[in-house]
Protein backbone atom coordinates (compact mmCIF):
# COMPACT_ATOMS: atom_id res chain seq x y z
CA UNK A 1 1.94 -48.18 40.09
CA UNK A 2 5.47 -48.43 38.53
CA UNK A 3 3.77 -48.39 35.03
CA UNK A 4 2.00 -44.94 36.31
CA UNK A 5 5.70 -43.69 37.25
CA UNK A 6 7.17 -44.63 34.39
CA UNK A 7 4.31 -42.84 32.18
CA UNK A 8 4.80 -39.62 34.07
CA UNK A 9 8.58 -39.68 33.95
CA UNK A 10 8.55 -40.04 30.33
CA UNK A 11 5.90 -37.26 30.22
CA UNK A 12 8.30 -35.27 32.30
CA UNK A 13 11.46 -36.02 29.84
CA UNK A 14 9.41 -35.13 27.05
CA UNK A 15 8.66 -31.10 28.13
CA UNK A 16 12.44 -30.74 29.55
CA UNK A 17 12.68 -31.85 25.68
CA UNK A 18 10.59 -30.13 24.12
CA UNK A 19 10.52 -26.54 26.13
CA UNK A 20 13.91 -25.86 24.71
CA UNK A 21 13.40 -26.64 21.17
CA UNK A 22 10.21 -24.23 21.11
CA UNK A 23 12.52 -21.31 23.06
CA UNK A 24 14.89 -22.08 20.34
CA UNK A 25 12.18 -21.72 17.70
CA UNK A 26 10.68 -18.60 19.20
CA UNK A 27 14.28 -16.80 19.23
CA UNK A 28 15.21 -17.70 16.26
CA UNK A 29 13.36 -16.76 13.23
CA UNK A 30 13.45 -18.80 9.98
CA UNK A 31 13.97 -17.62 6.92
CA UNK A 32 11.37 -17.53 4.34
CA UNK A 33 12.09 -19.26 0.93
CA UNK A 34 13.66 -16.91 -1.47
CA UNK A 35 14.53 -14.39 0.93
CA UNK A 36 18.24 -14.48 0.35
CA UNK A 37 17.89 -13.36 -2.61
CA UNK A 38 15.91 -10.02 -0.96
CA UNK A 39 17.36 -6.53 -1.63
CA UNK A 40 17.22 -4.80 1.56
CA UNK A 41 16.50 -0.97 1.47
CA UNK A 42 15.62 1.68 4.37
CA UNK A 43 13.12 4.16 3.37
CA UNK A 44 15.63 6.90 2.74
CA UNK A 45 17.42 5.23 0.47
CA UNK A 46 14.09 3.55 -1.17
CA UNK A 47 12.60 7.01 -1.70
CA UNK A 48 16.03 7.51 -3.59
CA UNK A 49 15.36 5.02 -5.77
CA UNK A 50 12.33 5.67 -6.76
CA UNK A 51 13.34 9.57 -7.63
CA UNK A 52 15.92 8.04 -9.78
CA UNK A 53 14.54 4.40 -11.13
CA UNK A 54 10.50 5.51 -11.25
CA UNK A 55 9.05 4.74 -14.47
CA UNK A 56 5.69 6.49 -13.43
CA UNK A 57 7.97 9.51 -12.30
CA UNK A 58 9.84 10.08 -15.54
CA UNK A 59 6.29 9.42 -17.48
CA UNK A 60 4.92 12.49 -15.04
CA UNK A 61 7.82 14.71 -15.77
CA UNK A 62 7.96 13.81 -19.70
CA UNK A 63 3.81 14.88 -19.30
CA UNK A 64 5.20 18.03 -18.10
CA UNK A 65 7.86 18.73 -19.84
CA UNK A 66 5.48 18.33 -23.15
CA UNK A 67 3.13 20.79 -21.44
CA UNK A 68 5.96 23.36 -21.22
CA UNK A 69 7.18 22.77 -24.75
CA UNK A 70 3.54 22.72 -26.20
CA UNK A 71 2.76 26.22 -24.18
CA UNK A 72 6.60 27.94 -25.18
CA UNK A 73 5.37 27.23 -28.88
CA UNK A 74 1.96 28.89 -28.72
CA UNK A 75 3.56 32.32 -27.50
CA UNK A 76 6.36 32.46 -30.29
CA UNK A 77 6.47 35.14 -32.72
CA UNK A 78 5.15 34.57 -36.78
CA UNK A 79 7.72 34.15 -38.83
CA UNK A 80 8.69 36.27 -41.83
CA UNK A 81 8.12 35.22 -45.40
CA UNK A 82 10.28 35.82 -48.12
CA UNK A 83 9.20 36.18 -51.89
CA UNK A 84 11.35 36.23 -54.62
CA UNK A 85 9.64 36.54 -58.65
CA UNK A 86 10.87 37.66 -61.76
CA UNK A 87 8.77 37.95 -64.95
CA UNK A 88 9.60 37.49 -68.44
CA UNK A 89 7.31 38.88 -71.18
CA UNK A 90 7.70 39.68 -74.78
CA UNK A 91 5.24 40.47 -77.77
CA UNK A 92 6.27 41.09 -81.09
CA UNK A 93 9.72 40.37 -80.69
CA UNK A 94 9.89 42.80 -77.85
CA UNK A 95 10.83 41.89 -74.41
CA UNK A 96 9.99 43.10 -71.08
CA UNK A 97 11.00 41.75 -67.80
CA UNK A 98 10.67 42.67 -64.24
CA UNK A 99 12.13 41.25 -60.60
CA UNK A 100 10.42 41.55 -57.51
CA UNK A 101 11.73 40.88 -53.76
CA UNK A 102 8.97 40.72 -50.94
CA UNK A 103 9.68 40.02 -47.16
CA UNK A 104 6.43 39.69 -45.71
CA UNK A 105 5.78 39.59 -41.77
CA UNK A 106 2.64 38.76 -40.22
CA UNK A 107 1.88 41.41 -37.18
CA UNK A 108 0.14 40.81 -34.15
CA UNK A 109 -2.13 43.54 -31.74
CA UNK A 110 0.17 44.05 -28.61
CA UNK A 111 -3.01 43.19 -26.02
CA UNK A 112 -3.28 39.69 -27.56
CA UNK A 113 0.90 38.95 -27.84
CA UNK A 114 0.82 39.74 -23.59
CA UNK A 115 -2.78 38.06 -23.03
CA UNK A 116 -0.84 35.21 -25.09
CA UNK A 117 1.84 35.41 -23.23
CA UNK A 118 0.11 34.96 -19.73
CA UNK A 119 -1.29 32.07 -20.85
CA UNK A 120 1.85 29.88 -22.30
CA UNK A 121 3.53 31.18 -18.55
CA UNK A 122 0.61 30.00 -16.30
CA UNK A 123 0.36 26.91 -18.47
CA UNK A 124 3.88 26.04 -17.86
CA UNK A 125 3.41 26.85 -14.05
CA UNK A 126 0.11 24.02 -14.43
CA UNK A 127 2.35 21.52 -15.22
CA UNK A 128 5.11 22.31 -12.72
CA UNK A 129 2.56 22.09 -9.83
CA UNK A 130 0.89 18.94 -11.58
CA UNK A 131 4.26 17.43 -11.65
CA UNK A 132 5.10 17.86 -7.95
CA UNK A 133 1.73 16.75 -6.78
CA UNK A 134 2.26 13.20 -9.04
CA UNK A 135 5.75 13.13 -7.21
CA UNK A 136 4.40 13.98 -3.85
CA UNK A 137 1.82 11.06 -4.49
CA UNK A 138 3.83 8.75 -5.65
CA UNK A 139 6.37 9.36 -2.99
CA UNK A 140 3.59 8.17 -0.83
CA UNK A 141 2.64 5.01 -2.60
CA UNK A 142 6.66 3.77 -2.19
CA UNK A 143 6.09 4.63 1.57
CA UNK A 144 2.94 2.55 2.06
CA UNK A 145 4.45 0.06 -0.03
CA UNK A 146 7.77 0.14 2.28
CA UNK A 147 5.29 -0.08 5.65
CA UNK A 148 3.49 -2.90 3.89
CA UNK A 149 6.25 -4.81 3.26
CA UNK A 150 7.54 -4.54 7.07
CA UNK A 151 4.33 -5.76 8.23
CA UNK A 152 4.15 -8.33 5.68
CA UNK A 153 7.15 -9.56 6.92
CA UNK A 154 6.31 -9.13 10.61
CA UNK A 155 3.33 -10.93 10.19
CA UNK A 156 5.17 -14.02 8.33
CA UNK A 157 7.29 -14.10 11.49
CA UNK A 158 4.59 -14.07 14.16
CA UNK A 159 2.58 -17.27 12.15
CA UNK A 160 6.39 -18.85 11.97
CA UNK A 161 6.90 -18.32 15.66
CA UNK A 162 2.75 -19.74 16.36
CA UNK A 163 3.20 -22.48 14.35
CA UNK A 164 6.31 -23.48 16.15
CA UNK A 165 4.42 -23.81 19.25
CA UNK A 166 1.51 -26.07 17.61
CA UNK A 167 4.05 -28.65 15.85
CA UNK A 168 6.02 -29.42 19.35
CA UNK A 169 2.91 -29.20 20.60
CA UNK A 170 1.05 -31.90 17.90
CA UNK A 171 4.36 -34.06 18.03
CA UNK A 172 3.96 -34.15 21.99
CA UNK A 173 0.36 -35.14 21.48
CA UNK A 174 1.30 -37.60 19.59
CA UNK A 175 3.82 -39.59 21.76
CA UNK A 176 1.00 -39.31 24.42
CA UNK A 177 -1.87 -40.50 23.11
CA UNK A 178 0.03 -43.39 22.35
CA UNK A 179 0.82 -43.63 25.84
CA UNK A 180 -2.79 -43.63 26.43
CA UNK A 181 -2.66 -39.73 28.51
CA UNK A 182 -4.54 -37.56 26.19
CA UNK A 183 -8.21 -38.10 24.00
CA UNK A 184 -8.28 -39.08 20.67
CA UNK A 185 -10.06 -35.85 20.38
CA UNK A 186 -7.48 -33.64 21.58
CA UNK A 187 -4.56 -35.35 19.69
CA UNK A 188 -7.24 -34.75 16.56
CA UNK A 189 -7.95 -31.30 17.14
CA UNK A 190 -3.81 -30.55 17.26
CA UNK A 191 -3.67 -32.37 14.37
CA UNK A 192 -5.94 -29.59 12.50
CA UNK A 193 -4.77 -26.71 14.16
CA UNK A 194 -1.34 -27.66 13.17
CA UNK A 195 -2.39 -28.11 9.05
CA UNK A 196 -4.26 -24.92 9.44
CA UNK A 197 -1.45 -23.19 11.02
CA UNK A 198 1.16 -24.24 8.28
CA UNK A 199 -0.98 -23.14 5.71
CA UNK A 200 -0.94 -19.61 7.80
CA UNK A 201 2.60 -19.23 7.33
CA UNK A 202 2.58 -20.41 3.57
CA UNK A 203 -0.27 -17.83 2.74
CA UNK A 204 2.12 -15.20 5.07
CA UNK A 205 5.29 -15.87 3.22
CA UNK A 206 3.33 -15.56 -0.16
CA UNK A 207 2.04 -12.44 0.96
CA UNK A 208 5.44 -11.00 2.00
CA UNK A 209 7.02 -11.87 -1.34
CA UNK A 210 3.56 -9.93 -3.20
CA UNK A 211 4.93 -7.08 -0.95
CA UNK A 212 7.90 -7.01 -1.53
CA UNK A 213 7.21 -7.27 -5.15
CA UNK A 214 5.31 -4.40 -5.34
CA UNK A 215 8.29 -2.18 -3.35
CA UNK A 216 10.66 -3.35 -6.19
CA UNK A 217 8.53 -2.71 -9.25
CA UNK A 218 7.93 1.32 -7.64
CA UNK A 219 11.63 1.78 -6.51
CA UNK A 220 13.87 -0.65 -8.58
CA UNK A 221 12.44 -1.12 -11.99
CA UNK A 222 13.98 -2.89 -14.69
CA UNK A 223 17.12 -3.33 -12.64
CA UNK A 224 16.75 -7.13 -12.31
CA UNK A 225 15.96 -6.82 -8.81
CA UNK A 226 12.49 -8.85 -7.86
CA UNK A 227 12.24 -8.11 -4.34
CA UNK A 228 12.95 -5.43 -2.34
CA UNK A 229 12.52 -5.66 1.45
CA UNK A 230 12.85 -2.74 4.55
CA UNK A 231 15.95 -2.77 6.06
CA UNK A 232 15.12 -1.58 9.18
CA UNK A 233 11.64 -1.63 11.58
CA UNK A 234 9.08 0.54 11.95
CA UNK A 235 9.54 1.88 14.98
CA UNK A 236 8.86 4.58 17.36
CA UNK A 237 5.56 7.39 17.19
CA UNK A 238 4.95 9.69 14.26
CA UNK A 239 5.04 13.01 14.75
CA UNK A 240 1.79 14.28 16.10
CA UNK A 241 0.19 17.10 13.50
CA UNK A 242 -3.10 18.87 14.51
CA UNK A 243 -6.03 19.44 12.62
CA UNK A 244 -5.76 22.89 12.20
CA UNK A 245 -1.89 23.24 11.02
CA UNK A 246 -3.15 20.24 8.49
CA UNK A 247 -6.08 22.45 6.95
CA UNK A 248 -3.74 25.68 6.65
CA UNK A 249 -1.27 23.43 4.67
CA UNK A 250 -4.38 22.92 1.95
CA UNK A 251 -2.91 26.02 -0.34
CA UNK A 252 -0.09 24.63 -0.08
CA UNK A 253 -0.89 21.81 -2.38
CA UNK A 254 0.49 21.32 -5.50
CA UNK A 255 -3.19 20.25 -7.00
CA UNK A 256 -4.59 23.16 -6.30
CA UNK A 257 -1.77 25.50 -7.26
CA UNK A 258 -2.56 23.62 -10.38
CA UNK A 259 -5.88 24.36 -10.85
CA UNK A 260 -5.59 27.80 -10.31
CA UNK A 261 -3.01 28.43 -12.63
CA UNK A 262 -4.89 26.90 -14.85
CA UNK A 263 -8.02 29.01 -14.35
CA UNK A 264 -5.40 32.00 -15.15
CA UNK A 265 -4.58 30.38 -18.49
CA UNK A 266 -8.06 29.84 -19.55
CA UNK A 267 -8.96 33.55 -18.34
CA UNK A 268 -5.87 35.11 -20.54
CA UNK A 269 -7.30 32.67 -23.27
CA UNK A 270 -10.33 34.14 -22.99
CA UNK A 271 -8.75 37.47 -23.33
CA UNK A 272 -7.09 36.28 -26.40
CA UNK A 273 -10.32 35.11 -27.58
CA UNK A 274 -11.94 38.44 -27.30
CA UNK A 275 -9.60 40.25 -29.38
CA UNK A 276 -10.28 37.85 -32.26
CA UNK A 277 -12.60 40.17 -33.58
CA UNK A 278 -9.84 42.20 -34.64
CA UNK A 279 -7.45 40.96 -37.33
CA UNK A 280 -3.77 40.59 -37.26
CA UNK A 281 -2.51 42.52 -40.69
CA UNK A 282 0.55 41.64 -42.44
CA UNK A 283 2.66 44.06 -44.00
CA UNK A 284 5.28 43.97 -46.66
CA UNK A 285 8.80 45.30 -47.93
CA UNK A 286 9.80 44.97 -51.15
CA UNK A 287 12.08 45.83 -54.15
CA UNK A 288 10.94 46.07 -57.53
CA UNK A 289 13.42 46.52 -60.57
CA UNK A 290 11.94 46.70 -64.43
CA UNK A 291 13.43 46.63 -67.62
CA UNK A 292 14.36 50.16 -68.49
CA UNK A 293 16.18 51.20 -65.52
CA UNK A 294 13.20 51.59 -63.61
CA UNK A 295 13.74 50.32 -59.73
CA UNK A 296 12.13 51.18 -56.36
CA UNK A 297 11.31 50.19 -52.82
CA UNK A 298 7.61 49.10 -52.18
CA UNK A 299 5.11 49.00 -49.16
CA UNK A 300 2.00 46.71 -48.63
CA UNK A 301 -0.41 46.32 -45.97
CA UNK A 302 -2.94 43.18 -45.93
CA UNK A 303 -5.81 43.32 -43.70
CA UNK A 304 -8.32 40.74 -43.58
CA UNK A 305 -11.93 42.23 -43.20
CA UNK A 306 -14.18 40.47 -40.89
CA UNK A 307 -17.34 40.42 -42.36
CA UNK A 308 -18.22 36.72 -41.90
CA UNK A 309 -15.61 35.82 -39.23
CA UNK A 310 -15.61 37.21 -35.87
CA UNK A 311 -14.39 35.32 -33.93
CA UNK A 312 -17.87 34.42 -32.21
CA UNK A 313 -17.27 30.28 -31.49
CA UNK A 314 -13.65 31.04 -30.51
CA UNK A 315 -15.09 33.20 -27.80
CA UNK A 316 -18.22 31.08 -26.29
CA UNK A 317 -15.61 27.94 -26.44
CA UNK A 318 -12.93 29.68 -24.41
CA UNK A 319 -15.71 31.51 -22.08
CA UNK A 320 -16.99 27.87 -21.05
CA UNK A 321 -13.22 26.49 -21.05
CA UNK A 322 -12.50 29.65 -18.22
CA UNK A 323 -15.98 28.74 -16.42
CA UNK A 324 -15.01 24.95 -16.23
CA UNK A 325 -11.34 26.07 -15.03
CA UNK A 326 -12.96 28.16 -12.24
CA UNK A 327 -15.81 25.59 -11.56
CA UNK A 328 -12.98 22.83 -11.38
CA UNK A 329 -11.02 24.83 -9.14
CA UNK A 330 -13.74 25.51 -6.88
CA UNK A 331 -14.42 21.35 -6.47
CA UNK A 332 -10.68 20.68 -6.23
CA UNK A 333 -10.85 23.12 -3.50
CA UNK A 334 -13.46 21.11 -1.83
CA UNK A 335 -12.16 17.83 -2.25
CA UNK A 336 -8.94 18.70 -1.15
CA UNK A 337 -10.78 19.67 2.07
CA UNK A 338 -12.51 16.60 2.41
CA UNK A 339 -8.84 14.88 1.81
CA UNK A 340 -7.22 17.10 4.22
CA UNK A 341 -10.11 16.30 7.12
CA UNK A 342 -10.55 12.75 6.49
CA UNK A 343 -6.71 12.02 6.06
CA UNK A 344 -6.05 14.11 10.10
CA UNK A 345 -9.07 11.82 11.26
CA UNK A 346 -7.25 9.09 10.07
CA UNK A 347 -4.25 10.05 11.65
CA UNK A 348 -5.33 11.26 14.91
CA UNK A 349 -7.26 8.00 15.84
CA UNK A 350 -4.78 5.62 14.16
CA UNK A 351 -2.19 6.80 16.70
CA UNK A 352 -3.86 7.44 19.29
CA UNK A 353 -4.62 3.76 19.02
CA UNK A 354 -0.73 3.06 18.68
CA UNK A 355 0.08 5.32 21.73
CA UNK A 356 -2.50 3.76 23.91
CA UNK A 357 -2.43 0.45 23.25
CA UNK A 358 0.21 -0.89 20.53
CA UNK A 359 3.65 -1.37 22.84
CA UNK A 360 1.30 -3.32 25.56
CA UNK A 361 0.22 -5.55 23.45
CA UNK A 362 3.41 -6.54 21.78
CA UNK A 363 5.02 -6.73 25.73
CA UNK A 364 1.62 -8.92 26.27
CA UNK A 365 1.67 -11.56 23.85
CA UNK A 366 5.27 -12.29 24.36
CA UNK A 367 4.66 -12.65 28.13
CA UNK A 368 1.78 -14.82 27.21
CA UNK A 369 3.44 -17.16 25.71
CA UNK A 370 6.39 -17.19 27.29
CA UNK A 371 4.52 -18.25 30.52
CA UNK A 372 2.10 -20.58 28.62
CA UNK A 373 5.30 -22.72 27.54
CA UNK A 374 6.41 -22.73 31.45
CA UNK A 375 3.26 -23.55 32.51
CA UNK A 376 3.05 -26.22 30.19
CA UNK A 377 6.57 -27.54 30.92
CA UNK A 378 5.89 -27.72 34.30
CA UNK A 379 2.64 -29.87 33.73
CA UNK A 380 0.64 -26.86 34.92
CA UNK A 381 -1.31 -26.12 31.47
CA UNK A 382 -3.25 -28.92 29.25
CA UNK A 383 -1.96 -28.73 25.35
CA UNK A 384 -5.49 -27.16 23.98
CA UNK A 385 -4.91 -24.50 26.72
CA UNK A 386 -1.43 -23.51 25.39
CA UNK A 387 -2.92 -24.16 21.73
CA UNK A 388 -5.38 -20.99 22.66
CA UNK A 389 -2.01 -19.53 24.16
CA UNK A 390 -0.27 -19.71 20.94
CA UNK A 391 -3.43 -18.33 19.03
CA UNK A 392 -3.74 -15.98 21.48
CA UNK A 393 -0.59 -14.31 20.41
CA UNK A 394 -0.35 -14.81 16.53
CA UNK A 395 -3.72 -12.09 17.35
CA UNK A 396 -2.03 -9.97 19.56
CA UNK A 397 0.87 -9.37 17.91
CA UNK A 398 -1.08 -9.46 14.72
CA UNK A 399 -2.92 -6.59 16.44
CA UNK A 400 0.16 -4.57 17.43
CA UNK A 401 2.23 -4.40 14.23
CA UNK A 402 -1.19 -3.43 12.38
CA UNK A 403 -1.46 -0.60 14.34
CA UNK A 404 2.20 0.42 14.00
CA UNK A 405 2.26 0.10 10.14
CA UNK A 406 -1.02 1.94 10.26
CA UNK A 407 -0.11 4.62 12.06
CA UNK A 408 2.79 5.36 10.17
CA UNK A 409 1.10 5.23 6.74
CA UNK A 410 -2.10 7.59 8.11
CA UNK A 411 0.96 9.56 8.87
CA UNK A 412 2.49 9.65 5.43
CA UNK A 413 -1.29 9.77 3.92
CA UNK A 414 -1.54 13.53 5.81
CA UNK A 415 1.78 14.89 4.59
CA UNK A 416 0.43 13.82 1.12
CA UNK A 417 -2.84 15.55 1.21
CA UNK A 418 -1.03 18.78 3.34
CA UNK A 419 1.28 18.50 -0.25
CA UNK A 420 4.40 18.17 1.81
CA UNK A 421 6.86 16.19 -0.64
CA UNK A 422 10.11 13.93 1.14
CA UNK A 423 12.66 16.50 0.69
CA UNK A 424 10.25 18.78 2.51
CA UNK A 425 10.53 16.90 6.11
CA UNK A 426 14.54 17.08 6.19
C-alpha cells in the first residue's frame, strides 16, 4: 500500500513538473536555426523592393524599352545623300574637266509615311501594356511568395509547439514505465511519435528557409541578403469582390490592351504593305560646272519601275501577320475570361471558407490543447489520448493558417487577372 502511495505521489510531482514546462513551451516559440540572420520585410515595403531590386522587372522594361527604340527607328525619315565628282580628261594635249555636286533624297508616298507611322506608335503602346502586365504579374508572384513565407513560418511554429507536447510527454513515459504504470507498448508508440514529430519540425524549418529564399531572390537580389521573412501576419478578411465587377475589369488588362494594339500595328502594316506596289522615287539637286565657263543647276528624278517586283509576298506575309494579330486577340480575349472566372471562383470559395470556418478553428485547437494538458495534469487523460490531442491541433491549426494564406493569395490572384497593379489599390 505505501509502495502504491509513493508511485502515485511521484506520478503526481511529475505533471505539477511537467505541465509548466509544456505552458512554457507552448508560449514561447523557438527560434529556428538561422533565423537571426532573417531580413524582415512587410509587404509594402517588399513590393518596394522588388520595383527597385527586380532583375525580372528591369529585363521586362529593357524588352520594352528595345520595342520602343526598334519601332521609333522604323518610322524615321531617309536620309539625304550627298555626291561630290570631278572629272579630268584630256586628248591630244588638250584638257577638259568638269565638277559635279549631287544631294540626293529618297521620297516617300504620304499614305505609307502615316500608315508607317501608326504602326511604330501602336507598337510602342504593345510594349507599354506588355510591360505593365509583366509588372502586374510579377507583383503577384512577390505577394504569394510573401503569404508563403508567413505560412511557412506559421506552420514551423505549430510542429514546434506539437512536438513540445510529445517530448514531455515521451520523457514522462519514460520515468513511468520504469515505475512499472504504463505498457511497453505505449512508452513504444511515444517513442515513434516523438522521432516522427522532430523530423516534422526539421522538414518545417527547411521549408520556411526554401520560402524565405524564394522572397529574397524576387525582392532583394544580389544584395547579399539570403532570406527575407514577413514582418507582420496575415491577418484579417480580404476585401470581398463580386463576379461581375471582376469580369468588367477584363478590358482593363494590360494583356489585352496589348494584343489589340498590336492587331492595329499589323493592320497599318498591312496598309504599308499594300502601297508597295507603288515605288518611292528619289530625286536630285545638283550643280554642274565645266571647263569653259560653262555652269548650271541640275534636276533628276529616279523611279524604279515595277515590272518584276510588286510587292506581292510583302502583302500575303503582312495579311496573315494582321489575321494572326486579330485571331490572337480574339483567344487572349477568351483566356483572359477563363482567368478572370476561374481566378473569382477561387476567391469566392477560398474565403468563404476563411469567413466560415478559419478563426474557429484557430480558437479550437488552442482550447484543445490547452484543456488536454489540464486534463492530463490532473490525471484525467491517458498520454496516447493527449498524444491524439497534440496531433489533433498541429491539423487544426495546420487547417486554419492554410485557409488564411489561401485566401489572401486567391485574393491577390483576382486583382492580377482584373490587371489591377499595387499602386492601383492605394
Amino acid at each position: 500500500m505505501d509502495r502504491i502511495r509513493a508511485i502515485t505521489t511521484r506520478k503526481s510531482n511529475i505533471r505539477y513538473i511537467t505541465l509548466p514546462g509544456l505552458v512554457a513551451l507552448l508560449l514561447l516559440p523557438r527560434p529556428t536555426l538561422g533565423q537571426e540572420a532573417v531580413h524582415r520585410v512587410s509587404l509594402a515595403a517588399a513590393l518596394e523592393a522588388f520595383a527597385e531590386n527586380s532583375l525580372a522587372l528591369r529585363i521586362a522594361r529593357s524588352e520594352a524599352a528595345e520595342i520602343a527604340g526598334v519601332a521609333r527607328q522604323s518610322r524615321a525619315w531617309f536620309n539625304p545623300s550627298l555626291s561630290a565628282r570631278r572629272d579630268d580628261l584630256d586628248r591630244n594635249g588638250d584638257e577638259y574637266w568638269e565638277e559635279n555636286l549631287l544631294l540626293f533624297q529618297p521620297l516617300e508616298w504620304p499614305g505609307r509615311t502615316a500608315a508607317r507611322y501608326r504602326a511604330a506608335a501602336h507598337t510602342i503602346e504593345a510594349g507599354t501594356a506588355r510591360f505593365r502586365s509583366d509588372s502586374t504579374r510579377l507583383a503577384f508572384e512577390v505577394r504569394e511568395a510573401w503569404a508563403l513565407a508567413w505560412f511557412a513560418e506559421a506552420a514551423e511554429l505549430t510542429a514546434r509547439k506539437a512536438v513540445a507536447v510529445i517530448q514531455e510527454v515521451a520523457e514522462d513515459a519514460e520515468i513511468r514505465l520504469e515505475e512499472g504504470d504504463i505498457s511497453a507498448y505505449e512508452t513504444r508508440r511515444l517513442r515513434l511519435e516523438r522521432v516522427q514529430a522532430e523530423q516534422d519540425v526539421a522538414e518545417a524549418e527547411l521549408r520556411s528557409r526554401d520560402a524565405r529564399r524564394r522572397l529574397a531572390a524576387l525582392t532583394f537580389p544580389g544584395t547579399g541578403i539570403e532570406e527575407v521573412g514577413p514582418s507582420a501576419a496575415l491577418e484579417g478578411l480580404p476585401p470581398p469582390v463580386t463576379r461581375e465587377a471582376a469580369l468588367g475589369a477584363m478590358f482593363e488588362r494590360p494583356d489585352l490592351e496589348a494584343a489589340t494594339r498590336d492587331l492595329d500595328a499589323a493592320q497599318a502594316e498591312l496598309a504599308v504593305a499594300r502601297s508597295g506596289w507603288m515605288p518611292d522615287p528619289t530625286v536630285s539637286l545638283g550643280y554642274r560646272r565645266q571647263e569653259g565657263g560653262f555652269q548650271g543647276l541640275s534636276l533628276g528624278l529616279d523611279l524604279p519601275l515595277p515590272l518584276f517586283d510588286r510587292g506581292g509576298g510583302n502583302r500575303q506575309a503582312a495579311d496573315a501577320r494582321s489575321a494572326a494579330a486579330a485571331h490572337r486577340l480574339d483567344l487572349r480575349r477568351r483566356l483572359a475570361e477563363n482567368d478572370l472566372l476561374t481566378a473569382s471562383d477561387r476567391y469566392a470559395s477560398s474565403r468563404a471558407r476563411l469567413e466560415a470556418a478559419a478563426d474557429g478553428l484557430l480558437a479550437d485547437a488552442e482550447a484543445l490543447l490547452a484543456s488536454a494538458t489540464a486534463a492530463y495534469g490532473e490525471n484525467e487523460m491517458s498520454l496516447l489520448e493527449l498524444l491524439d490531442a497534440a496531433r489533433a491541433f498541429r491539423s487544426a491549426r495546420l487547417s486554419a493558417l492554410s485557409m488564411r494564406s489561401a485566401a489572401w493569395i486567391d485574393y491577390w490572384d483576382l486583382l492580377r487577372a482584373m490587371g489591377r497593379a499595387p499602386e492601383d489599390e492605394r
